[in-house]
C-alpha atoms as a PDB file:
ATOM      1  CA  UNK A   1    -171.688  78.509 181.346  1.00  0.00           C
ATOM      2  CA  UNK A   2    -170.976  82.323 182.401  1.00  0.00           C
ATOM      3  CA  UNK A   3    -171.190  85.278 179.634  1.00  0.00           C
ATOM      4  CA  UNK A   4    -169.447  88.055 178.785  1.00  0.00           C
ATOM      5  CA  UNK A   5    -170.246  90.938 177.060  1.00  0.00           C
ATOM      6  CA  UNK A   6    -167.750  93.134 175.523  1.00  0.00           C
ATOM      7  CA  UNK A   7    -167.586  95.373 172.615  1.00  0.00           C
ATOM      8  CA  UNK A   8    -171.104  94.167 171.007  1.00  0.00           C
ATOM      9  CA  UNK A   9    -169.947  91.071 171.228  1.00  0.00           C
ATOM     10  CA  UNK A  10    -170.972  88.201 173.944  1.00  0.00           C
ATOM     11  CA  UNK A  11    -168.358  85.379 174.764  1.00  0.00           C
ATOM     12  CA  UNK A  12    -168.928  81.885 176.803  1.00  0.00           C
ATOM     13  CA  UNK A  13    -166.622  81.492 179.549  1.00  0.00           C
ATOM     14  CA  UNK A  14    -165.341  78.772 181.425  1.00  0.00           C
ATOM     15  CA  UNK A  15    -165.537  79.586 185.460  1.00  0.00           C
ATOM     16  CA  UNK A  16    -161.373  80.754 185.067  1.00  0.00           C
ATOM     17  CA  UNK A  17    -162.354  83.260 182.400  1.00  0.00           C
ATOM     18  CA  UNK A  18    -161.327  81.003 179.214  1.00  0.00           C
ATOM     19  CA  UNK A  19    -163.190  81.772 175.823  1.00  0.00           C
ATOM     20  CA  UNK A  20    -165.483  78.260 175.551  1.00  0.00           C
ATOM     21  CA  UNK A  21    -163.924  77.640 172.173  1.00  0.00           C
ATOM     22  CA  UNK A  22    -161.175  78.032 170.264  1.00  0.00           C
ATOM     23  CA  UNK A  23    -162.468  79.078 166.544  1.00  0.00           C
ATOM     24  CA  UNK A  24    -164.673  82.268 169.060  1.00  0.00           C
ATOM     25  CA  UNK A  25    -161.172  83.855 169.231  1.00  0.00           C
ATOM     26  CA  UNK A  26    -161.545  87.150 167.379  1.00  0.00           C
ATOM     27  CA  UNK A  27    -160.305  90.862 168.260  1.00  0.00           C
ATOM     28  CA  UNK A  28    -162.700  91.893 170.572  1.00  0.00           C
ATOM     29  CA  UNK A  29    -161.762  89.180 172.715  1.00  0.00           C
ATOM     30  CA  UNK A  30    -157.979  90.011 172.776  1.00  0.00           C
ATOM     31  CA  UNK A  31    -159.285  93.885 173.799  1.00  0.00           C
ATOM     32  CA  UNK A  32    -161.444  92.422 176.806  1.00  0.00           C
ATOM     33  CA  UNK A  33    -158.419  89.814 178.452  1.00  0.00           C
ATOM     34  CA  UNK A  34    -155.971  93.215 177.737  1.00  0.00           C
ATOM     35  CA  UNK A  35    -158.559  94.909 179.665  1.00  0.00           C
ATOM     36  CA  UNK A  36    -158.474  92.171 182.251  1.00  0.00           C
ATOM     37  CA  UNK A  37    -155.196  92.121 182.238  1.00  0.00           C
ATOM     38  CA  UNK A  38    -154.778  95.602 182.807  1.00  0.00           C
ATOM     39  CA  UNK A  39    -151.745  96.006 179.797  1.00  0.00           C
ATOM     40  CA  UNK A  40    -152.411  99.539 178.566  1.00  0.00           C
ATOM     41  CA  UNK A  41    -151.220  98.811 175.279  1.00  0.00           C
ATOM     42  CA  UNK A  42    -150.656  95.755 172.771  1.00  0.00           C
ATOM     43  CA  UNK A  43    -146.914  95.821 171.543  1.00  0.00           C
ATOM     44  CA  UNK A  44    -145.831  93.476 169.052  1.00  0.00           C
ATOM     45  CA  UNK A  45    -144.033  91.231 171.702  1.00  0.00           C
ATOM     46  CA  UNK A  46    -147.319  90.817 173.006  1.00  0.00           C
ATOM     47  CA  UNK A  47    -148.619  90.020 169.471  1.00  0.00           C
ATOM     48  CA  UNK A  48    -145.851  87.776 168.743  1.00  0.00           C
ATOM     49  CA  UNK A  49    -146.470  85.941 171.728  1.00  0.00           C
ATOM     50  CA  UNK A  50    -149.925  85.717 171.365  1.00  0.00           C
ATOM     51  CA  UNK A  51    -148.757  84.160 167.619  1.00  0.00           C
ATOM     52  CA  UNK A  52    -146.828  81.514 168.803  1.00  0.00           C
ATOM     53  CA  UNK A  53    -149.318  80.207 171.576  1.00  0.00           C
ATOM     54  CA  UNK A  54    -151.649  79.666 168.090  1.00  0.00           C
ATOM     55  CA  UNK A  55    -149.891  78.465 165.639  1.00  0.00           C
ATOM     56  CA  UNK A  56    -148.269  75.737 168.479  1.00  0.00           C
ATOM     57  CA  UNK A  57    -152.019  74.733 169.890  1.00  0.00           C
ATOM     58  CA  UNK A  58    -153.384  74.638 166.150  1.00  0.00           C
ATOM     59  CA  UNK A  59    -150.242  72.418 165.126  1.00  0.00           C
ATOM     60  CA  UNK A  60    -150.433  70.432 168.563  1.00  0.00           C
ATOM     61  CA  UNK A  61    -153.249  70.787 170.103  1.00  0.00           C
ATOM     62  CA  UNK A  62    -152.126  71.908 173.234  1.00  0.00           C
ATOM     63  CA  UNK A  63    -150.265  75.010 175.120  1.00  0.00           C
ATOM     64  CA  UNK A  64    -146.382  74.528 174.655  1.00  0.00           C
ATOM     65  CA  UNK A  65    -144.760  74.015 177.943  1.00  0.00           C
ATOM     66  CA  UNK A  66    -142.703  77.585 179.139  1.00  0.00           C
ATOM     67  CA  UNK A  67    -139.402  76.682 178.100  1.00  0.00           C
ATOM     68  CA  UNK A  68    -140.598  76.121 174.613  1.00  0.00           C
ATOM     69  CA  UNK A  69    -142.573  79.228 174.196  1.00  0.00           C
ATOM     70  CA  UNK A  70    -139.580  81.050 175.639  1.00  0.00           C
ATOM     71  CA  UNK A  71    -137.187  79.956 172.854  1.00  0.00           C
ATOM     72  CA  UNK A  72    -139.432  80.059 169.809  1.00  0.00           C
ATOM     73  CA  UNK A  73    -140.145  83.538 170.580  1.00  0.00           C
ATOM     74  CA  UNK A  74    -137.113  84.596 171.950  1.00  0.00           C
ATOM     75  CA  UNK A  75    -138.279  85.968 175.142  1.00  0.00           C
ATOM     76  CA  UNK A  76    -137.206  85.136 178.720  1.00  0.00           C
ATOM     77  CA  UNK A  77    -139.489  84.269 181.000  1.00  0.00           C
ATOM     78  CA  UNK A  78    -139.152  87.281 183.148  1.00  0.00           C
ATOM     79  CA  UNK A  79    -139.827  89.208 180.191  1.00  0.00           C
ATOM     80  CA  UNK A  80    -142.962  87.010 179.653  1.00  0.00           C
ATOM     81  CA  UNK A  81    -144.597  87.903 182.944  1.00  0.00           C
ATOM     82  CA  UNK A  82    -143.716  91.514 181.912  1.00  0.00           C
ATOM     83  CA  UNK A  83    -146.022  91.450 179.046  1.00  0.00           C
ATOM     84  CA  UNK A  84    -148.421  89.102 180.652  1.00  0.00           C
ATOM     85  CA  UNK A  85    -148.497  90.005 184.595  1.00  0.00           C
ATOM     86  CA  UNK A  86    -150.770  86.884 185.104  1.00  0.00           C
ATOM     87  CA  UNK A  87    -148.606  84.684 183.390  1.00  0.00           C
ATOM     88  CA  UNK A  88    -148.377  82.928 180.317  1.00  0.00           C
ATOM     89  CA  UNK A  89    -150.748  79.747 181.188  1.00  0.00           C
ATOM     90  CA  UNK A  90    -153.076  82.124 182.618  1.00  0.00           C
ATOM     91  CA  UNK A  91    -153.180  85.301 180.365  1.00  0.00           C
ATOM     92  CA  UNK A  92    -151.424  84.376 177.111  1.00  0.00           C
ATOM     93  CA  UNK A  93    -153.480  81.560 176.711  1.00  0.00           C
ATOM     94  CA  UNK A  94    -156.503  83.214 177.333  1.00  0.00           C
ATOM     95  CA  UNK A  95    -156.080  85.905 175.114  1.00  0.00           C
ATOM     96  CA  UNK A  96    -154.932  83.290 172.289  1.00  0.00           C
ATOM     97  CA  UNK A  97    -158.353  81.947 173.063  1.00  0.00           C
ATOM     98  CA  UNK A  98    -156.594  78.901 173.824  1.00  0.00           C
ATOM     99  CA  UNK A  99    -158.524  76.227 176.796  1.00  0.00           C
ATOM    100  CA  UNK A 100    -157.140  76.450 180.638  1.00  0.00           C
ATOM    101  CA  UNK A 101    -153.670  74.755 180.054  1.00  0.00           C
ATOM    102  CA  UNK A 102    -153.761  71.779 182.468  1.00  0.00           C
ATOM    103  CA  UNK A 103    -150.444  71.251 183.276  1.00  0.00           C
ATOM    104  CA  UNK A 104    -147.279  73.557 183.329  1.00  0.00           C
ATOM    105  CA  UNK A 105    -147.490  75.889 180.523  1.00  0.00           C
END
C-alpha cells in the first residue's frame, strides 16, 4: 500500500489517494487532501460538509448518495463542486477520511 508523508505525519493510501482507514482521519490529513485539492482556505461550508459526510458514514456505514448530502447540508450541488472542485465522492470523502465511495455519491 502507497505512503504519504505530510506534516510529521505518514498516512496509508489506497492507489486513488483514500486514507487506508477510517479511525487515521485526523487534521493533518484534512491539510494534505486541501493541499491536493488545491482550496486555499477551509471555510465552514467546507467544514460542515466535511461534518455531514462523518456523522452519515459513522451512522451508516457508507457515503450518502448526492441528493442526500445536498439537503442535509443545505448546499446545491453546484455549490458542492465549488468547495470541492473534484467532487464530493472524490474529495469530500477523502478528506472525511471516508473509503472510495463505490457507487454514486
Amino acid at each position: 500500500m502507497p505512503t504519504v508523508e505530510f506534516m510529521g505525519k505518514t498516512f496509508n493510501v489506497d492507489e486513488d489517494g483514500f486514507i487506508d482507514s477510517y479511525n487515521n482521519y485526523c487534521p493533518e490529513w484534512v491539510q494534505y487532501v486541501k493541499a491536493q485539492e488545491g482550496i486555499d482556505e477551509l471555510t465552514d461550508e467546507h467544514k460542515k460538509l466535511v461534518d455531514v459526510l462523518r456523522d452519515y458514514y459513522e451512522k451508516n456505514g457508507i457515503a450518502p448518495m448526492v441528493r442526500v448530502l445536498s439537503k442535509v447540508t443545505g448546499f446545491k450541488l453546484k455549490h458542492i463542486y465549488e468547495l470541492f472542485p473534484s467532487g464530493p465522492g472524490k474529495g469530500a470523502c477523502k478528506m472525511a477520511g471516508l473509503p472510495k465511495p463505490t457507487g454514486c455519491v
